[in-house]
Each structure stands twice: as C-alpha cells, then as structure tokens.
PDB file of N, CA and C in Angstrom:
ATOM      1  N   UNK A   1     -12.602  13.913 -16.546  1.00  0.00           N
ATOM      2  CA  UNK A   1     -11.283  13.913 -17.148  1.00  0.00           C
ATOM      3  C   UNK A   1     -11.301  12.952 -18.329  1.00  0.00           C
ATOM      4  N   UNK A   2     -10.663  13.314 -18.983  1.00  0.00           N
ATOM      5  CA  UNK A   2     -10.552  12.743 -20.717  1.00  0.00           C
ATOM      6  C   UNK A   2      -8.839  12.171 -20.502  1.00  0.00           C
ATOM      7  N   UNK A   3      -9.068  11.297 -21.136  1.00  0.00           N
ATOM      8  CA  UNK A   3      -7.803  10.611 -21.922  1.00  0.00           C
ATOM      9  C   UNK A   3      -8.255   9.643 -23.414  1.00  0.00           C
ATOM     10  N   UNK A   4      -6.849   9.872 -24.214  1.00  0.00           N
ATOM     11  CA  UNK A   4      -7.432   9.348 -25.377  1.00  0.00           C
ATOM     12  C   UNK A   4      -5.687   8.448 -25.569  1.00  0.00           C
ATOM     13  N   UNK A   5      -6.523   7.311 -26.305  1.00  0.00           N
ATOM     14  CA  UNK A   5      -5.962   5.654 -26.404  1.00  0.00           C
ATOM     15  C   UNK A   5      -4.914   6.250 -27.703  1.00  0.00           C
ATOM     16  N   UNK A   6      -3.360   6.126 -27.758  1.00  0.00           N
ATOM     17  CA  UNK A   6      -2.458   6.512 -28.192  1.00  0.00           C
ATOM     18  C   UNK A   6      -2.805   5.624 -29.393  1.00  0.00           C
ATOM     19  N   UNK A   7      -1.742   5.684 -31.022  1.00  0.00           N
ATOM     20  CA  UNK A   7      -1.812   4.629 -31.760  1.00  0.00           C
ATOM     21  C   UNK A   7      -1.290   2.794 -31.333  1.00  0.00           C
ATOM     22  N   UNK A   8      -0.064   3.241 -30.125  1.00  0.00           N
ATOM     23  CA  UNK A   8       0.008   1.621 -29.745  1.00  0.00           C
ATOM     24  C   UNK A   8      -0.582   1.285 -28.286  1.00  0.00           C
ATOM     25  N   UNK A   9      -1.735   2.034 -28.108  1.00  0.00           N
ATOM     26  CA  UNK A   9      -2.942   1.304 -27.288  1.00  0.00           C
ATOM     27  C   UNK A   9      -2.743   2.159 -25.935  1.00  0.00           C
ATOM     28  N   UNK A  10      -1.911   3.184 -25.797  1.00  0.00           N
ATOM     29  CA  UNK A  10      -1.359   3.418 -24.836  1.00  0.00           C
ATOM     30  C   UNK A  10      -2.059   4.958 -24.032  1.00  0.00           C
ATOM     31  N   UNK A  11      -2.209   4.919 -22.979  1.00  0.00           N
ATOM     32  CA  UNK A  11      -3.119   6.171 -22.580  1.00  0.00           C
ATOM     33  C   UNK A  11      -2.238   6.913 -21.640  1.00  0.00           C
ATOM     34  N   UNK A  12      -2.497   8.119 -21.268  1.00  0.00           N
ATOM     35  CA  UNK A  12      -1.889   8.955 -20.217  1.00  0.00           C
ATOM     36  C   UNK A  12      -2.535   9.192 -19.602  1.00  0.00           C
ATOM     37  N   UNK A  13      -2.675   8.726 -18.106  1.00  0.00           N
ATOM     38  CA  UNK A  13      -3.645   9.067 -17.076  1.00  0.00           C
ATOM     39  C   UNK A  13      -3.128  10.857 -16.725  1.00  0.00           C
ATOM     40  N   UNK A  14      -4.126  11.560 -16.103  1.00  0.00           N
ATOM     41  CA  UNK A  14      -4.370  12.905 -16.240  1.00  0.00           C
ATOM     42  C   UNK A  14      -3.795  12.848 -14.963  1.00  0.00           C
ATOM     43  N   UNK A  15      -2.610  13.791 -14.802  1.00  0.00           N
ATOM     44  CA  UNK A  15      -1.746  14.372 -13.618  1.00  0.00           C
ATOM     45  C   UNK A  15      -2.016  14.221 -12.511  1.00  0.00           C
ATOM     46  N   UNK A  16      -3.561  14.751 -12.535  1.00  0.00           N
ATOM     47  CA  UNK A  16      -3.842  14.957 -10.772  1.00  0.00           C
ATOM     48  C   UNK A  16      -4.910  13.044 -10.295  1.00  0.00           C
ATOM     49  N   UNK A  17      -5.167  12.474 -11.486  1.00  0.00           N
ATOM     50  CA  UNK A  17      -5.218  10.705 -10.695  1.00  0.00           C
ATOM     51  C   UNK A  17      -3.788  10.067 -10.522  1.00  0.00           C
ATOM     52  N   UNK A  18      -2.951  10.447 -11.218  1.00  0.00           N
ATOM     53  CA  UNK A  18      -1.911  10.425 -10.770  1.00  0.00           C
ATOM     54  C   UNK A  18      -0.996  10.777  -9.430  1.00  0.00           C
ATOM     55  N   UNK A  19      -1.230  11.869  -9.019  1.00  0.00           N
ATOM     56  CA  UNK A  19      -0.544  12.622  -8.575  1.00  0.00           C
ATOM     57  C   UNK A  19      -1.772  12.253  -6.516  1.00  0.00           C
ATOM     58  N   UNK A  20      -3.080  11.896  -7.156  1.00  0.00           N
ATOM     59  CA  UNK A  20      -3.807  11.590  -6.214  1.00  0.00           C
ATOM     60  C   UNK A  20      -3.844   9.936  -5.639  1.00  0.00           C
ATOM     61  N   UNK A  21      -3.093   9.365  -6.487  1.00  0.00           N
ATOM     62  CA  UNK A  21      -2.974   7.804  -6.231  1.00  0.00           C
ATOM     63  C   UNK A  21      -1.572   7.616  -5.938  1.00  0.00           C
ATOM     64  N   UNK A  22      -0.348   8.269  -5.997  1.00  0.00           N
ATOM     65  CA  UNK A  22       0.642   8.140  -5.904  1.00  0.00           C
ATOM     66  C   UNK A  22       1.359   7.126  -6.827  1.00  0.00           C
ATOM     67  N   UNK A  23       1.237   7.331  -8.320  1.00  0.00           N
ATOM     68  CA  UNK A  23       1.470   7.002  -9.297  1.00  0.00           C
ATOM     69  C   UNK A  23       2.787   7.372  -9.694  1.00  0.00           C
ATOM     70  N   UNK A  24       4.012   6.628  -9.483  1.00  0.00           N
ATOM     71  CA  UNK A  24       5.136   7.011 -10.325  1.00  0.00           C
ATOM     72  C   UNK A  24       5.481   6.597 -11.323  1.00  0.00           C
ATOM     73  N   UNK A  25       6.465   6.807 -11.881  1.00  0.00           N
ATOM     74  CA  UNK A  25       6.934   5.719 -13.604  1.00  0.00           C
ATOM     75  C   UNK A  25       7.197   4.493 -13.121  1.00  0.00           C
ATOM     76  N   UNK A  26       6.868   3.602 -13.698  1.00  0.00           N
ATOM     77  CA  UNK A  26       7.336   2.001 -12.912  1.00  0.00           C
ATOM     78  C   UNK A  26       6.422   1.321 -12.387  1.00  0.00           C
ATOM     79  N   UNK A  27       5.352   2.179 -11.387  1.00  0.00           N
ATOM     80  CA  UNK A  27       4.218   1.763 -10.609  1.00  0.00           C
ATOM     81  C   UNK A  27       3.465   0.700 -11.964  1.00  0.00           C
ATOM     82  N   UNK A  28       3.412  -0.440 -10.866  1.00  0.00           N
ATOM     83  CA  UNK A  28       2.152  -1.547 -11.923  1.00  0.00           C
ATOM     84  C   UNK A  28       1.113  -1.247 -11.142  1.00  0.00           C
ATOM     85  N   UNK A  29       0.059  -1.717 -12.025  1.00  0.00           N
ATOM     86  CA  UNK A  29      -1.333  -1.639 -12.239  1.00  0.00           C
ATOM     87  C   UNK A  29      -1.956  -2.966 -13.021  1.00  0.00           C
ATOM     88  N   UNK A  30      -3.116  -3.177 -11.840  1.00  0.00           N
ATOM     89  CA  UNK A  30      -4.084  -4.345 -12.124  1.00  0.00           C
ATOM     90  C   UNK A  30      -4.975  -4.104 -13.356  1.00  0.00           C
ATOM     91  N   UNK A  31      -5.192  -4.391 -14.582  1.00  0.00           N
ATOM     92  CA  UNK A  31      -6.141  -4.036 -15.245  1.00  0.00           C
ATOM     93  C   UNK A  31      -7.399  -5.048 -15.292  1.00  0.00           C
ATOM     94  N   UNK A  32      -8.573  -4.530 -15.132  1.00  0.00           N
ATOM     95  CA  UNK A  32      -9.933  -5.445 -15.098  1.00  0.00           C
ATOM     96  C   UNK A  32     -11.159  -5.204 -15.585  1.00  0.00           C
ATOM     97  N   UNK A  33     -11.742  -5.869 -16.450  1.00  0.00           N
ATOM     98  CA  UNK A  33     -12.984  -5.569 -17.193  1.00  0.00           C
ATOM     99  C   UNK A  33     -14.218  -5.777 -15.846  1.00  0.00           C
ATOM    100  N   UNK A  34     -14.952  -4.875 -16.182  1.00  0.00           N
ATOM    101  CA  UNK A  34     -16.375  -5.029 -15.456  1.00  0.00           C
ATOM    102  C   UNK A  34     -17.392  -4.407 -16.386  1.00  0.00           C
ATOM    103  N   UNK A  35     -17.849  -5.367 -17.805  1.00  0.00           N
ATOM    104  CA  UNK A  35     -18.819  -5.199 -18.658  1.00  0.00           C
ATOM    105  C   UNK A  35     -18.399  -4.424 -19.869  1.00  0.00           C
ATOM    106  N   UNK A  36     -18.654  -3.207 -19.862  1.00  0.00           N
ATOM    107  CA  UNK A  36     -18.346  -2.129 -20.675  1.00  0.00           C
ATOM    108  C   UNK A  36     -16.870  -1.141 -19.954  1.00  0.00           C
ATOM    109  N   UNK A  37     -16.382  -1.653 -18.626  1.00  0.00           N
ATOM    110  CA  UNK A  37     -15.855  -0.314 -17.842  1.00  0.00           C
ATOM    111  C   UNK A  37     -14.692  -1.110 -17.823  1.00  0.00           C
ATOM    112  N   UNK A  38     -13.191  -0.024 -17.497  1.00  0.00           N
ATOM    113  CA  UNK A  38     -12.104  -1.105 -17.595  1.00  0.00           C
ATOM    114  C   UNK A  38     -11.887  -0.113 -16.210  1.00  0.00           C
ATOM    115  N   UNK A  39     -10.744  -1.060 -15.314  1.00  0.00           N
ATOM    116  CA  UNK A  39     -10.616  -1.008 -14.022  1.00  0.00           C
ATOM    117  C   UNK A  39      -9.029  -1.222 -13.753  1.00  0.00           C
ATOM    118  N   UNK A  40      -8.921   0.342 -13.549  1.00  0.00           N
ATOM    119  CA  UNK A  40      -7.306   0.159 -13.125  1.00  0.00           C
ATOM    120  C   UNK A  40      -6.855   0.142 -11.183  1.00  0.00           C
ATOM    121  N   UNK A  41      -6.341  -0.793 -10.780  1.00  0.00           N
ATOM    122  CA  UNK A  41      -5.880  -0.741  -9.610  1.00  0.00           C
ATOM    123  C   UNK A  41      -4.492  -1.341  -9.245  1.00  0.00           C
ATOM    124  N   UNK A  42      -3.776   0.023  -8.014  1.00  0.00           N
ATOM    125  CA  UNK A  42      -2.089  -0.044  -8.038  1.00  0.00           C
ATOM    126  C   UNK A  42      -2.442  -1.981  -7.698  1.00  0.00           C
ATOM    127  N   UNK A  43      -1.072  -1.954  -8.413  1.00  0.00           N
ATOM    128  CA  UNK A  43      -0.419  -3.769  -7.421  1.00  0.00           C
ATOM    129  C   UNK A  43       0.313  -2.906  -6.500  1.00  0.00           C
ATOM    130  N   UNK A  44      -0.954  -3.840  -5.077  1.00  0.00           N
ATOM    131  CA  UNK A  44      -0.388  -3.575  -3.815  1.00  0.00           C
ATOM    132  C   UNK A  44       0.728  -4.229  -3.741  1.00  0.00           C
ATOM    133  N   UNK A  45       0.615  -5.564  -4.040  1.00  0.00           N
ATOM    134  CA  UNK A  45       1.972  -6.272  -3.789  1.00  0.00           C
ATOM    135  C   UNK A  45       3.203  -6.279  -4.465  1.00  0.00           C
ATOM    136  N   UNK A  46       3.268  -5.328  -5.374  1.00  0.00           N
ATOM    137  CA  UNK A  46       4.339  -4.891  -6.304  1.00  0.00           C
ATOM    138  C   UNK A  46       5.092  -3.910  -5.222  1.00  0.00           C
ATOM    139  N   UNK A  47       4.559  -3.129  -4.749  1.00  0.00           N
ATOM    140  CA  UNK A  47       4.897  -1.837  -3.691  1.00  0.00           C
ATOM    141  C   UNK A  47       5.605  -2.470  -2.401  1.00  0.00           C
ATOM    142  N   UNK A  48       4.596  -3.725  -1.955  1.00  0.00           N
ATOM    143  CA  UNK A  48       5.074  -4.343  -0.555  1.00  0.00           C
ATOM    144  C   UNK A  48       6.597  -5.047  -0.936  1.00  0.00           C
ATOM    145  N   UNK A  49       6.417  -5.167  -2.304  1.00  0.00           N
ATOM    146  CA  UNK A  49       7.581  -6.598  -2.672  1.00  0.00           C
ATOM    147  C   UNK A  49       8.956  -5.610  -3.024  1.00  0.00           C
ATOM    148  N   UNK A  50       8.762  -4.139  -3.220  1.00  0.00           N
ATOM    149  CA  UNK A  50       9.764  -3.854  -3.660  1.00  0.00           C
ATOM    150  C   UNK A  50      10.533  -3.100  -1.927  1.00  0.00           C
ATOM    151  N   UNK A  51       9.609  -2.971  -1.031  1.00  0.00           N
ATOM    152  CA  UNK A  51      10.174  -2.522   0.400  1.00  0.00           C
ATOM    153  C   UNK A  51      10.663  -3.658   1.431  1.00  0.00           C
ATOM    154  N   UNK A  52      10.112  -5.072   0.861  1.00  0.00           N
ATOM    155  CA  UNK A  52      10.590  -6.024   2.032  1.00  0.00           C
ATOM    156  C   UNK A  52      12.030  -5.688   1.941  1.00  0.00           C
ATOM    157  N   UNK A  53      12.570  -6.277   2.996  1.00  0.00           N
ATOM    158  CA  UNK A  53      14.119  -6.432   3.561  1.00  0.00           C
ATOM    159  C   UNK A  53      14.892  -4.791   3.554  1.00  0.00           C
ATOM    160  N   UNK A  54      13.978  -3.768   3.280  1.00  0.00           N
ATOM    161  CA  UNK A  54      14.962  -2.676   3.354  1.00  0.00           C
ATOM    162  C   UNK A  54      14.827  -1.812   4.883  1.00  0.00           C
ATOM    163  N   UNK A  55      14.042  -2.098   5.533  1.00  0.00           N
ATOM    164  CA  UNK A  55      13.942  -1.788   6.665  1.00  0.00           C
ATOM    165  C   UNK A  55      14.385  -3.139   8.072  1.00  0.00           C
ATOM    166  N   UNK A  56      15.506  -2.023   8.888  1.00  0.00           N
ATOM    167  CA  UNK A  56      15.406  -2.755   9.819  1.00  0.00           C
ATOM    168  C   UNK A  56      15.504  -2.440  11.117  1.00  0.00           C
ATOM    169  N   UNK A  57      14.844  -3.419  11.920  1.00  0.00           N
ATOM    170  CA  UNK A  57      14.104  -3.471  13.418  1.00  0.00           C
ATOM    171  C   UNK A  57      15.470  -3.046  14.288  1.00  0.00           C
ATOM    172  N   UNK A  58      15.877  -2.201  15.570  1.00  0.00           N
ATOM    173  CA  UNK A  58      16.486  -2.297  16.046  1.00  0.00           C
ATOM    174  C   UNK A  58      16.816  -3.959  16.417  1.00  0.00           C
ATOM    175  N   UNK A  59      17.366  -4.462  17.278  1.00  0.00           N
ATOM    176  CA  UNK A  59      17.821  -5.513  18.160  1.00  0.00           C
ATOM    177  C   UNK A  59      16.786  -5.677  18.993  1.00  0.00           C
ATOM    178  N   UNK A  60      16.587  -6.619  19.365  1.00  0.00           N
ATOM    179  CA  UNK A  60      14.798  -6.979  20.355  1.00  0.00           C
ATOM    180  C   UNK A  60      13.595  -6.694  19.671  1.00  0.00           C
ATOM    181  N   UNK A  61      13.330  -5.907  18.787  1.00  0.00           N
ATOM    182  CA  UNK A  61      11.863  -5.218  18.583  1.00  0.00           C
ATOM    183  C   UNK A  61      11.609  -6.329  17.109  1.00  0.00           C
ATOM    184  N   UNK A  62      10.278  -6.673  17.898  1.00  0.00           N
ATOM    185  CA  UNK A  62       9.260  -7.443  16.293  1.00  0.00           C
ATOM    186  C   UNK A  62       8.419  -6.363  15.711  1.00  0.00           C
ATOM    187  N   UNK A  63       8.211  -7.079  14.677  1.00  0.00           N
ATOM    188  CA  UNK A  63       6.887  -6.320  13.622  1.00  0.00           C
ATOM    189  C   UNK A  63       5.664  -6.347  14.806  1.00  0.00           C
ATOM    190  N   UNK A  64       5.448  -7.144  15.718  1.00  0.00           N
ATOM    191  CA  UNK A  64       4.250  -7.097  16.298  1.00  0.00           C
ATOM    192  C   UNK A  64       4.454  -5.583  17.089  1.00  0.00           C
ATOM    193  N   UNK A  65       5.583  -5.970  17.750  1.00  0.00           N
ATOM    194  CA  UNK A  65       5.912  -4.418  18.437  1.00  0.00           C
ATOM    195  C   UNK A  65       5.113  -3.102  17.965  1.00  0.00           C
ATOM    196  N   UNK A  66       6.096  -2.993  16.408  1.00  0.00           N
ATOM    197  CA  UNK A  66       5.600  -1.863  15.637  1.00  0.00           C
ATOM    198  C   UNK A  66       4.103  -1.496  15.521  1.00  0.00           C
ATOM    199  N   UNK A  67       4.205  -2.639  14.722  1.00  0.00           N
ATOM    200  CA  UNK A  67       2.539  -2.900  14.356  1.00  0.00           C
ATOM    201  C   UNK A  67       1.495  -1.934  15.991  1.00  0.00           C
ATOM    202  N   UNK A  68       1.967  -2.284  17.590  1.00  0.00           N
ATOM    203  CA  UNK A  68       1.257  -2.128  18.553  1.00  0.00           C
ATOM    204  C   UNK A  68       1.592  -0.884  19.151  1.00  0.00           C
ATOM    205  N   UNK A  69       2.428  -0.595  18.238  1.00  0.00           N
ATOM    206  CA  UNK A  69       3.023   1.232  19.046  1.00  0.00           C
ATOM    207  C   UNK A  69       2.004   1.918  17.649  1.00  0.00           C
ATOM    208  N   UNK A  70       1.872   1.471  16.126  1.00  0.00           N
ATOM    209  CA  UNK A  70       1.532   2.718  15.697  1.00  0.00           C
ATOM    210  C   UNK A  70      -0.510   2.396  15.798  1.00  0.00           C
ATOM    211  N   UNK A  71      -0.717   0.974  15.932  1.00  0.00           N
ATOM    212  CA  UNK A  71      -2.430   0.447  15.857  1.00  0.00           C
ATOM    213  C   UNK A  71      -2.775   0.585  17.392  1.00  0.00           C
ATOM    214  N   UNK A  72      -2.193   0.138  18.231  1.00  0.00           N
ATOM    215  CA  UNK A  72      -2.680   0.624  19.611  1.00  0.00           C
ATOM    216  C   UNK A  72      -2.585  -1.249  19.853  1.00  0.00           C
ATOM    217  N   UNK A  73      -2.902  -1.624  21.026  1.00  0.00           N
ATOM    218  CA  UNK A  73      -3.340  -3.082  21.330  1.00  0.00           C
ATOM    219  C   UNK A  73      -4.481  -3.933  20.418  1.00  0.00           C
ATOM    220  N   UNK A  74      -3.938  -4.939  20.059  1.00  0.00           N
ATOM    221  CA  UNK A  74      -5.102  -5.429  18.709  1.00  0.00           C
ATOM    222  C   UNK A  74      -5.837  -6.398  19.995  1.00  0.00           C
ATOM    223  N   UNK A  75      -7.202  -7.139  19.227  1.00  0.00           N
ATOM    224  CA  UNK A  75      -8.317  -7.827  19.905  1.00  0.00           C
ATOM    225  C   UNK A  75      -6.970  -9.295  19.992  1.00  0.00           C
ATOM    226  N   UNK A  76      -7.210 -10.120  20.950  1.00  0.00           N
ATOM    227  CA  UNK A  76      -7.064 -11.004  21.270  1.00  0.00           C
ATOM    228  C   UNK A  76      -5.087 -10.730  21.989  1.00  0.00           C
ATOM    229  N   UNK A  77      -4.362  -9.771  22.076  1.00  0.00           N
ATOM    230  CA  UNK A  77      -3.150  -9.392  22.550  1.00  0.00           C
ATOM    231  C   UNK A  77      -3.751  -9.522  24.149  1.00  0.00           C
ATOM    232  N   UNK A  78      -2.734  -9.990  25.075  1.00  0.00           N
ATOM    233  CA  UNK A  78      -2.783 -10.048  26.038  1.00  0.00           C
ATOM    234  C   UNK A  78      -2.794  -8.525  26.793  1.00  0.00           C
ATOM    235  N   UNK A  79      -3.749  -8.561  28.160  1.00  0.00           N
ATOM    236  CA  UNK A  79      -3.336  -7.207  28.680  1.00  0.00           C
ATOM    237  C   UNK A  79      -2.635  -7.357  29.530  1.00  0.00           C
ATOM    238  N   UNK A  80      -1.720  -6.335  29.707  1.00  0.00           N
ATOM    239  CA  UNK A  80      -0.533  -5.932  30.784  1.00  0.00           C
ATOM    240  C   UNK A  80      -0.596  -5.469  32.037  1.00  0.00           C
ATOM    241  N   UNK A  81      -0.243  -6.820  33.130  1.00  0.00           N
ATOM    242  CA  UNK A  81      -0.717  -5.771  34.405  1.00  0.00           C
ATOM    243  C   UNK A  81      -1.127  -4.400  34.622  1.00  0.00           C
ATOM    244  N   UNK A  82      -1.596  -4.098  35.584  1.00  0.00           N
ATOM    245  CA  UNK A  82      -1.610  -2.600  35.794  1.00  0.00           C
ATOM    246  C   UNK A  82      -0.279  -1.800  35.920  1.00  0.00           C
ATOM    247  N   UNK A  83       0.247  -2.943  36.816  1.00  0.00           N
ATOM    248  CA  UNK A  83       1.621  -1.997  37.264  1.00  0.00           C
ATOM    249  C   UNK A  83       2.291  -1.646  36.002  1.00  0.00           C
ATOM    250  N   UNK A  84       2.239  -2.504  34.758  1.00  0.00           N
ATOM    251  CA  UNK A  84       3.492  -2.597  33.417  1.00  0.00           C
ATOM    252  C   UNK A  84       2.770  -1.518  32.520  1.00  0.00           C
ATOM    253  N   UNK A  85       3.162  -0.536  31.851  1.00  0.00           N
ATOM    254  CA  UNK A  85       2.786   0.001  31.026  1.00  0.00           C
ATOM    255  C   UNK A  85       2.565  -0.343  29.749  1.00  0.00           C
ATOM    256  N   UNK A  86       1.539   0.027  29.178  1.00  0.00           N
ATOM    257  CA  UNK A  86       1.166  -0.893  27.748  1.00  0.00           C
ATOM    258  C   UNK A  86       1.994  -0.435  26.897  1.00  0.00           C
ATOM    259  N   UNK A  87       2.007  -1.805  25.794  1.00  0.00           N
ATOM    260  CA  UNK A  87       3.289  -1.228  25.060  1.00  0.00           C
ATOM    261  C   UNK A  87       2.756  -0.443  23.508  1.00  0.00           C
TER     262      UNK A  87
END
C-alpha cells in the first residue's frame, strides 16, 4: 500500500489499515523513528483515558470481579472451597 506525504506533511493512511486497526478521526498515534522507517502506533492510553469513569460496576462488584468472570482465576487468587463455586 502506497501513501503519499500531502504539501503540509500530511498523509492518508489507506482505508483498510485503518479500518484494520480501528482507526477513527480523533484517534492519536505514537510516531517513532527506527533508522530509515517511521513507526506509527494507536495511544493506548489516549483510548483507556477517554473510557475511565464511564462505566459502572453494579453495587458490590470490583474490577477484580470482572477482570475473574471474563480471564478465569489469575495465578496467586485464592482457591475456593470445594463446596463454593468459583467465581
């Protein structure tokens, strides 16, 4: 795929890296030299920073909760009797 550098420096990434990175208008991007090659990558933390506080937990339930219903039990989480069902 080709793209070519506009007169004020400016390029159009080609639809489908777009469309394959989940690139919208607004989305920032890390730019980084490695020699001759330039290196575009999303800001993760642009994405995380614009979703904090818009979601919220029922009443009782932590992020660990979540986190253990959709990852399964992480290394060092306690295990749950037999009788208690894992959470």
């Amino acid at each position: 795929m080709d793209a070519t550098v506009a007169e004020r420096g400016q390029i159009t990434l080609p639809k489908a890296v777009r469309d394959a990175l989940g690139l919208t208008k607004g989305t920032k991007l890390k730019v980084e030299l490695d020699g001759s090659r330039i290196i575009l990558r999303k800001d993760v933390n642009d994405a995380i920073s614009r979703l904090r506080g818009r979601v919220k937990l029922p009443a009782g339930v932590t992020t660990d909760d979540v986190m253990r219903e959709l990852r399964g039990r992480a290394p060092g989480d306690p295990v749950p009797p037999a009788d208690e069902p894992a959470a």
